[in-house]
Protein backbone atom coordinates (compact mmCIF):
# COMPACT_ATOMS: atom_id res chain seq x y z
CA UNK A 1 166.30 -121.84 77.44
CA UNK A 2 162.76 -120.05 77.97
CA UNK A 3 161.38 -121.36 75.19
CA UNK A 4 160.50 -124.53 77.26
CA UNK A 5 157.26 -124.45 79.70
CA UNK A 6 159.54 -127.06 82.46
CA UNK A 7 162.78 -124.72 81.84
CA UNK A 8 161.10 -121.51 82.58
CA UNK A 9 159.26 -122.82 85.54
CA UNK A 10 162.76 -124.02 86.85
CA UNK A 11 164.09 -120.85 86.56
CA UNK A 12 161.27 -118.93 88.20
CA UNK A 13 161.35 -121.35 91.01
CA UNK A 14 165.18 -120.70 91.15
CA UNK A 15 164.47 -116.89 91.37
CA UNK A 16 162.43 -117.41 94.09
CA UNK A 17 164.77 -118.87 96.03
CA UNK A 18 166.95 -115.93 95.56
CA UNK A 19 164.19 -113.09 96.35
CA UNK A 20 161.28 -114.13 98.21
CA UNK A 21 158.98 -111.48 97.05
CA UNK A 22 159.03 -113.45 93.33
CA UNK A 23 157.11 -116.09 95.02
CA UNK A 24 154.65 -114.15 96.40
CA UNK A 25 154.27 -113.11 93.12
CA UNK A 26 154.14 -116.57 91.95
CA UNK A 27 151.47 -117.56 94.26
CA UNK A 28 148.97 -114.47 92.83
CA UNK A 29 150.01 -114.92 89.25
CA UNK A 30 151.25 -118.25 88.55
CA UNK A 31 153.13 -119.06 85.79
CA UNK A 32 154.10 -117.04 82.93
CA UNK A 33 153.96 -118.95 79.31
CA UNK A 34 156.67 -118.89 76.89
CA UNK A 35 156.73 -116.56 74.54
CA UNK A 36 158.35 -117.57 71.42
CA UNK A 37 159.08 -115.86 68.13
CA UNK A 38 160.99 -117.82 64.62
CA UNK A 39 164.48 -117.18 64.43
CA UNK A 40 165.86 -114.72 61.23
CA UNK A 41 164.93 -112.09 58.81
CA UNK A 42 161.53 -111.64 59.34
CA UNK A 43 160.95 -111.49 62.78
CA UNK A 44 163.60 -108.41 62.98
CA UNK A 45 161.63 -106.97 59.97
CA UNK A 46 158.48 -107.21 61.77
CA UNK A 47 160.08 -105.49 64.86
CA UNK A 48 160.87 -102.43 62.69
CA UNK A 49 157.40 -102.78 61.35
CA UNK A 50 155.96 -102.55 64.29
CA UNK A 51 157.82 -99.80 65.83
CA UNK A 52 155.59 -96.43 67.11
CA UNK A 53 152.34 -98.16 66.14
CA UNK A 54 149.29 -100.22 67.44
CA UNK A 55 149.25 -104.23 66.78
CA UNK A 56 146.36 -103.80 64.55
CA UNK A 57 148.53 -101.03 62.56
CA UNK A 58 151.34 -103.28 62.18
CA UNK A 59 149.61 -106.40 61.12
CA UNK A 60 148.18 -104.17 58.22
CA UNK A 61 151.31 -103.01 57.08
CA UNK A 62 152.76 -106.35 57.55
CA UNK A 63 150.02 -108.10 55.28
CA UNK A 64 150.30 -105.70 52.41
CA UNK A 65 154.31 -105.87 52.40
CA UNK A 66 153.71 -109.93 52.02
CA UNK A 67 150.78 -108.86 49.16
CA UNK A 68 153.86 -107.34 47.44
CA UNK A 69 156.67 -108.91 48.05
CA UNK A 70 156.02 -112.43 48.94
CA UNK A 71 155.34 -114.45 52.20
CA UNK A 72 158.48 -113.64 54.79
CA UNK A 73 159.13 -110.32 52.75
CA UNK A 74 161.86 -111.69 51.38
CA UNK A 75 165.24 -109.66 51.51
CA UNK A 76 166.05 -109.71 47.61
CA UNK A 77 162.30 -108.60 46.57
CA UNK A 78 162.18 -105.58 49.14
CA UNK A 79 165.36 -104.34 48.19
CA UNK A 80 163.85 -103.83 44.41
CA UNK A 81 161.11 -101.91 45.14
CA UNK A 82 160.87 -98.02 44.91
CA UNK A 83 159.92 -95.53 47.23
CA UNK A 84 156.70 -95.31 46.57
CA UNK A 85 155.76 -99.17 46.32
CA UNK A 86 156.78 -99.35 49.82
CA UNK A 87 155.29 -95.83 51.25
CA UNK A 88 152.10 -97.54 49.62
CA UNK A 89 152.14 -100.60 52.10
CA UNK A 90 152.62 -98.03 54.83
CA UNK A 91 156.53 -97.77 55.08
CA UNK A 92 157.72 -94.74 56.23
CA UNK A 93 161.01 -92.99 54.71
CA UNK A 94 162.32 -93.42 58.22
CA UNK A 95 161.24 -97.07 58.27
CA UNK A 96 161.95 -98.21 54.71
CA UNK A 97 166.34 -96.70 55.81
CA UNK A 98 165.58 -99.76 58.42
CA UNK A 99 164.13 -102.20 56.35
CA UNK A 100 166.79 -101.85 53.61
CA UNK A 101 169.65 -101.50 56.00
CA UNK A 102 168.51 -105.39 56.84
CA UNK A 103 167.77 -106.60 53.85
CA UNK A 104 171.07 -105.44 52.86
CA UNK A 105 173.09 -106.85 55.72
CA UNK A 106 171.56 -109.70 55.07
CA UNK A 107 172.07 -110.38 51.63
CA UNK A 108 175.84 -109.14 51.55
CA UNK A 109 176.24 -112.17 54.32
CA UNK A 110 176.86 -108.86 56.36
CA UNK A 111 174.87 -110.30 59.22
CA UNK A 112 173.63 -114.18 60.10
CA UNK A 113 170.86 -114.30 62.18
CA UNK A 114 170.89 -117.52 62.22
CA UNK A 115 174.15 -118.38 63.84
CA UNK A 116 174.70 -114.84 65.87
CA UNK A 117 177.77 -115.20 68.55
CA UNK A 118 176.69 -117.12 71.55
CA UNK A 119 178.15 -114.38 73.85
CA UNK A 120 174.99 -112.32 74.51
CA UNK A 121 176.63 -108.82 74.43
CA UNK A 122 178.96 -109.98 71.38
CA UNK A 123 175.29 -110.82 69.79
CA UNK A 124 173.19 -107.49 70.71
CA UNK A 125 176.35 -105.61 68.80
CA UNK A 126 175.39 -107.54 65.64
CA UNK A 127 172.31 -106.63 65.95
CA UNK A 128 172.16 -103.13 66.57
CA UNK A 129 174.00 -102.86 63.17
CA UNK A 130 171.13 -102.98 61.78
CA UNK A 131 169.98 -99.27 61.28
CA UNK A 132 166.50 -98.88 63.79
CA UNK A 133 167.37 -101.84 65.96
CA UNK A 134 168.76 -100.69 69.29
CA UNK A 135 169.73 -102.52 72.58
CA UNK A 136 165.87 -102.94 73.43
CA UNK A 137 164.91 -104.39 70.24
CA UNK A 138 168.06 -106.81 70.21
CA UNK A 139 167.40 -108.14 73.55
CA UNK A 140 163.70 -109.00 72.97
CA UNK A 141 165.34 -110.49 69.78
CA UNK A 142 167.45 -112.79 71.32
CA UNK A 143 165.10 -113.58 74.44
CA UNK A 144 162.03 -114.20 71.98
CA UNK A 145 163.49 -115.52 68.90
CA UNK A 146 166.43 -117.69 70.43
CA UNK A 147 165.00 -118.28 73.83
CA UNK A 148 168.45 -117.09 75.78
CA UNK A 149 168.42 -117.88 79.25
CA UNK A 150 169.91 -114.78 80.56
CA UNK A 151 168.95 -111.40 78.70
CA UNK A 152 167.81 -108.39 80.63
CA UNK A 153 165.27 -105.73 78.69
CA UNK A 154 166.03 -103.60 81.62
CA UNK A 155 165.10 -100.36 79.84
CA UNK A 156 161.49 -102.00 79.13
CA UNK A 157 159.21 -99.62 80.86
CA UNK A 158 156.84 -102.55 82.17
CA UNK A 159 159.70 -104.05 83.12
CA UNK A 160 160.41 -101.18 85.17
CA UNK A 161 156.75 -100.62 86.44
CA UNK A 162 156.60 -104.21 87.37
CA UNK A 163 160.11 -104.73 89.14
CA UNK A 164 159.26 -101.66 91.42
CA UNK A 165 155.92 -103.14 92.43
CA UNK A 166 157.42 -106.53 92.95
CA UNK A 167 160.17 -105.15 94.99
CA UNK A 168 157.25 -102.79 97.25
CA UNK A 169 159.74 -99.46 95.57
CA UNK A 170 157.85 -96.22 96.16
CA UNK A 171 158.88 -95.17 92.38
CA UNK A 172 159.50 -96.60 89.09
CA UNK A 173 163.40 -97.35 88.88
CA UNK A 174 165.34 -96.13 86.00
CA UNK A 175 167.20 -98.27 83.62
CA UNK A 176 170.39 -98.24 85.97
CA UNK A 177 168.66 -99.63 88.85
CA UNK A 178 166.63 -102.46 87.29
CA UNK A 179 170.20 -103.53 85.70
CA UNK A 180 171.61 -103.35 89.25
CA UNK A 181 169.05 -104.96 91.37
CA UNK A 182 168.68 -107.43 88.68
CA UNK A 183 172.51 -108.48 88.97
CA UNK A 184 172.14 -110.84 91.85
CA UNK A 185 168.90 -112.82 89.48
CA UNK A 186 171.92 -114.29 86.65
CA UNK A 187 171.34 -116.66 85.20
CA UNK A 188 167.75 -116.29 85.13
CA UNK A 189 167.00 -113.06 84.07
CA UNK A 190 165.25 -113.37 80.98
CA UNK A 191 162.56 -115.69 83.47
CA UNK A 192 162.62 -112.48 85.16
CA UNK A 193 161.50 -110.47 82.48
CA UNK A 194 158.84 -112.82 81.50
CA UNK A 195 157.74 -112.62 85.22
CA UNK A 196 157.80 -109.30 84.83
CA UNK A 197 156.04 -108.82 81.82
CA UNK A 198 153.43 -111.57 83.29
CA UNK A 199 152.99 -109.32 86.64
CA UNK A 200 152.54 -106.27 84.78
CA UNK A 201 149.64 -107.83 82.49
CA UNK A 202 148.29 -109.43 85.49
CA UNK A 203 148.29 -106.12 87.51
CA UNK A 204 147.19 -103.77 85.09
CA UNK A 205 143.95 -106.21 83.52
């Protein structure tokens, strides 16, 4: 699990056993934190939220949907609101589809987010049901939210930026190479993308 300061530091030490250049890394950096998000309904609701705009944007949107609907935005109460009740919070027609494809799924028992399969690719296909959740989105889902100890956001572009610089690679790698280089790093990998992400702030401050 990642969601524990001693586990992640165990697995960053064990990727640095496997490729020296992680603790040179280490050494500049340090340690990343956890980063840790509830488990459930909301936190996939605030993903779609969130999509295409700033923090600040989201958080605005996010506070009038709970001035509406309740605190957590609960399922049952979006799904009884109009079109224009949510456009007024800031929902998009694009985004309210999303919203109401997972309030739906969850209701009709159609999805559980709270006891998804423990095989991580079995997992990311239950949540990609979910109309506007892709691979990307599941996979910070299930690294954030349940803390899995081996997910890969390998078509994260700071995840890309900072895997090239880490590795000394003249160009950003695609998606295909950061899944491939990133093979020999199991079990650890979602350590790596903390790293990664930890690098990439560190780097770029």
């Amino acid at each position: 699990m990642v969601h524990n300061p001693a586990s992640l530091s165990s697995s960053i030490d064990a990727l640095c056993d496997i490729e020296p250049r992680f603790a040179q890394v280490l050494e500049q950096h340090g340690y990343p934190e956890p980063r840790v998000r509830p488990t459930g309904y909301d936190t996939l609701l605030r993903t779609i939220v969130g999509q295409q705009v700033s923090v600040a944007a989201a958080a605005s949107v996010w506070n009038k949907l709970e001035a509406l609907l309740g605190k957590g935005c609960p399922p049952e109460r979006l799904l009884e609101q109009d079109f224009d009740a949510l456009r007024a919070c800031g929902l998009s027609r694009q985004k309210q589809g999303y919203a109401r494809s997972l309030a739906e799924l969850v209701v009709s028992g159609g999805i559980d987010l709270h006891n998804l399969p423990g095989d991580d690719e079995l997992a990311i296909a239950e949540l990609i049901k979910v109309k506007g959740i892709g691979r990307w989105s599941a996979e910070i889902y299930l690294l954030f939210a349940e803390g899995r100890p081996d997910i890969w956001p390998a078509g994260d572009l700071a995840v890309q930026i900072a895997i090239g610089q880490i590795l000394g690679m003249d160009a950003r790698p695609d998606e295909r190479l950061v899944r491939e280089v990133a093979e020999a790093w199991r079990p650890h990998r979602s350590a790596a993308a903390l790293f990664a992400w930890h690098h990439y702030n560190g780097a770029t401050l």
